[in-house]
C-alpha atoms as a PDB file:
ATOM      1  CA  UNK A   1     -42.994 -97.167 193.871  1.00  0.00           C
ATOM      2  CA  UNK A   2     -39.667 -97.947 195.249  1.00  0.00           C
ATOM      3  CA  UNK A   3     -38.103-101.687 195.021  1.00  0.00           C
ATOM      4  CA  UNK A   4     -37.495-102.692 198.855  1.00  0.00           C
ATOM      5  CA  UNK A   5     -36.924-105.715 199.738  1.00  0.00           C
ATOM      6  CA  UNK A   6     -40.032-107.084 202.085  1.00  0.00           C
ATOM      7  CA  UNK A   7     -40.299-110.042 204.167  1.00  0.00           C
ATOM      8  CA  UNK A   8     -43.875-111.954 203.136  1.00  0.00           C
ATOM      9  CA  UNK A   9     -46.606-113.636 205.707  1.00  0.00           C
ATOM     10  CA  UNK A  10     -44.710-116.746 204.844  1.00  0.00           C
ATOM     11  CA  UNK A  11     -41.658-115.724 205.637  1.00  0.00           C
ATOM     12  CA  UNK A  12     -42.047-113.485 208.808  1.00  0.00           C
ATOM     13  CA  UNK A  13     -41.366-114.857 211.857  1.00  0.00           C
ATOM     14  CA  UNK A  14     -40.887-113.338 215.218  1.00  0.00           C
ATOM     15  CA  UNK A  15     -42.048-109.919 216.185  1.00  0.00           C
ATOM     16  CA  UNK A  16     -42.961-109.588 212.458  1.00  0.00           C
ATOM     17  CA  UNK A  17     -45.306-112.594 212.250  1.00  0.00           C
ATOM     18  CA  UNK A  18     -47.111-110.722 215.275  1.00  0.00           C
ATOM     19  CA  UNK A  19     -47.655-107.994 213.577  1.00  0.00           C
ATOM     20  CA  UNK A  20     -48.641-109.311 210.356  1.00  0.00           C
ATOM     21  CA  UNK A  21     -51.295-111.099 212.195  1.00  0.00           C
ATOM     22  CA  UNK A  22     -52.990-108.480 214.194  1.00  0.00           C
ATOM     23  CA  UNK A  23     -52.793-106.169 211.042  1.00  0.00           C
ATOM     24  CA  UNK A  24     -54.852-109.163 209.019  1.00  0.00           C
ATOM     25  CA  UNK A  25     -57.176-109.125 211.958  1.00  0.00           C
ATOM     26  CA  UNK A  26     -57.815-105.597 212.105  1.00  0.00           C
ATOM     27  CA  UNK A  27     -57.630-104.793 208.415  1.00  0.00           C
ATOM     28  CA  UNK A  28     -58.276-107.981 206.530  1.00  0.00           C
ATOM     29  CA  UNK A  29     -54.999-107.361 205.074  1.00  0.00           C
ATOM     30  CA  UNK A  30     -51.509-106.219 205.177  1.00  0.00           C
ATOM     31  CA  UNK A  31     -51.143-102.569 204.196  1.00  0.00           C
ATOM     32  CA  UNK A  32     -48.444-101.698 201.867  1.00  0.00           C
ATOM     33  CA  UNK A  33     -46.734 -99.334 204.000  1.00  0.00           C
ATOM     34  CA  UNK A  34     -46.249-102.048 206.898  1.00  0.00           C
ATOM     35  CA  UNK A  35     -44.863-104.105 204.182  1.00  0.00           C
ATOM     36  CA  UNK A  36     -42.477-101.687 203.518  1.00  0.00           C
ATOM     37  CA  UNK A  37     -40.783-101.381 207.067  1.00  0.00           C
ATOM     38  CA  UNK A  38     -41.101-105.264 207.600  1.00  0.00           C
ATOM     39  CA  UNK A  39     -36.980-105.813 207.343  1.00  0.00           C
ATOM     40  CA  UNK A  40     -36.973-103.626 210.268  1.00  0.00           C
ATOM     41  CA  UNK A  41     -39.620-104.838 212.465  1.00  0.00           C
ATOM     42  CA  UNK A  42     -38.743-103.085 215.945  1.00  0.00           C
ATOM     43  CA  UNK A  43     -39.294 -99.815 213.462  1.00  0.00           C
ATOM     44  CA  UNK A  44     -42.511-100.725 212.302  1.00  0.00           C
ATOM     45  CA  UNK A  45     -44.031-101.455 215.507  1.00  0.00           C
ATOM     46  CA  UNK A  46     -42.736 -98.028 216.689  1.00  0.00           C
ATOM     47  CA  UNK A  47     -44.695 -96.781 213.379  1.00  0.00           C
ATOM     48  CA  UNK A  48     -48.053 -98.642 214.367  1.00  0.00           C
ATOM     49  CA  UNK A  49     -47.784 -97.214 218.343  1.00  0.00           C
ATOM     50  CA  UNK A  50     -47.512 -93.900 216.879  1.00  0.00           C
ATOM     51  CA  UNK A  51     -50.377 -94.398 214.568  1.00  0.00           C
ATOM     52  CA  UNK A  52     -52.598 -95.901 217.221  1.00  0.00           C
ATOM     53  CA  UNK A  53     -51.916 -93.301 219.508  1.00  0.00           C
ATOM     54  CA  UNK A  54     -52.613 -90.474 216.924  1.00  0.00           C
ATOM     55  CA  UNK A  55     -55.363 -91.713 215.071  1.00  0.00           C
ATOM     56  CA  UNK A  56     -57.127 -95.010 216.731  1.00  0.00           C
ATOM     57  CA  UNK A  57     -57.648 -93.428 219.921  1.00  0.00           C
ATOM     58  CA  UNK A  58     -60.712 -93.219 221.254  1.00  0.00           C
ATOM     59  CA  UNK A  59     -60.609 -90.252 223.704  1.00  0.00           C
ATOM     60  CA  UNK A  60     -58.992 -87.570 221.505  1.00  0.00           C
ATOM     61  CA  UNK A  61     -60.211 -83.907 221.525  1.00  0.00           C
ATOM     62  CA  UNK A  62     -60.710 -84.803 217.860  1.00  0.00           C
ATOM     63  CA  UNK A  63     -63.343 -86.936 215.539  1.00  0.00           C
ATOM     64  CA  UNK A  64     -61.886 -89.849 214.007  1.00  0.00           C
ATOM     65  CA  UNK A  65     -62.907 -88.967 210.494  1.00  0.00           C
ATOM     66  CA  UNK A  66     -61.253 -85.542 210.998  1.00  0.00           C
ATOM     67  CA  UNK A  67     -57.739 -87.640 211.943  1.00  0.00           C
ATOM     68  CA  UNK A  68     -57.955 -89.659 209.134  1.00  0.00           C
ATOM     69  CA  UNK A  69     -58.552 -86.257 207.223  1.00  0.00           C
ATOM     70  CA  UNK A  70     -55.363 -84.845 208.417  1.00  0.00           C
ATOM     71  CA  UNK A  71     -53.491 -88.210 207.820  1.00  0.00           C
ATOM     72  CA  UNK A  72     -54.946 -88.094 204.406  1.00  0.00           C
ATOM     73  CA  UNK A  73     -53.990 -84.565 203.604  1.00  0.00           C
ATOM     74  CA  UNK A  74     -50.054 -84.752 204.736  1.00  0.00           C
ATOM     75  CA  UNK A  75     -50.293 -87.859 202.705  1.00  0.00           C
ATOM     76  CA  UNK A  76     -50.967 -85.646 199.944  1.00  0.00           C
ATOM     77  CA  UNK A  77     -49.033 -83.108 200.629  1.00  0.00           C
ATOM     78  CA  UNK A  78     -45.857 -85.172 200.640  1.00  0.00           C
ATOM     79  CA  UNK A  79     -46.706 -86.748 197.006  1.00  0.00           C
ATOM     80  CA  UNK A  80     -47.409 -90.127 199.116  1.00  0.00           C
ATOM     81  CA  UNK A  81     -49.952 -92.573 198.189  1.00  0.00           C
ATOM     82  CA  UNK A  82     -50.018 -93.915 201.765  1.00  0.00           C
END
């Protein structure tokens, strides 16, 4: 894993405290990956819109198993644990 600086839940403030919350509400936790773009928290909420539009929707052509399939599979693909 790469060393990169992140800001922790005690720390964040802002924009970056939001998120950090609503990720503990809807995950229980804060995902490694958002960790990882929390110095640049305009990015990572960019990230999450693009991630809840692909994959959390509910009205997509698509099952939501099968999205998390794909997600899962570039993942792969790209050596990435994420």
């Amino acid at each position: 894993m790469a060393w990169i600086s992140t800001v922790s839940i005690e720390d964040a403030t802002g924009r970056l405290a939001g998120i950090y919350r609503a990720a503990i509400k809807r995950a229980g936790h804060i995902a490694g990956i958002v960790r990882l773009m929390s110095i640049e928290p305009e990015t990572l909420q960019a990230s999450m819109v693009v991630y809840q539009a692909t994959v959390l929707r509910e009205n997509s052509p698509l099952p939501r198993w099968f999205r998390e399939l794909i997600a899962v599979t570039v993942s792969r693909l790209n050596h990435c644990h994420y």
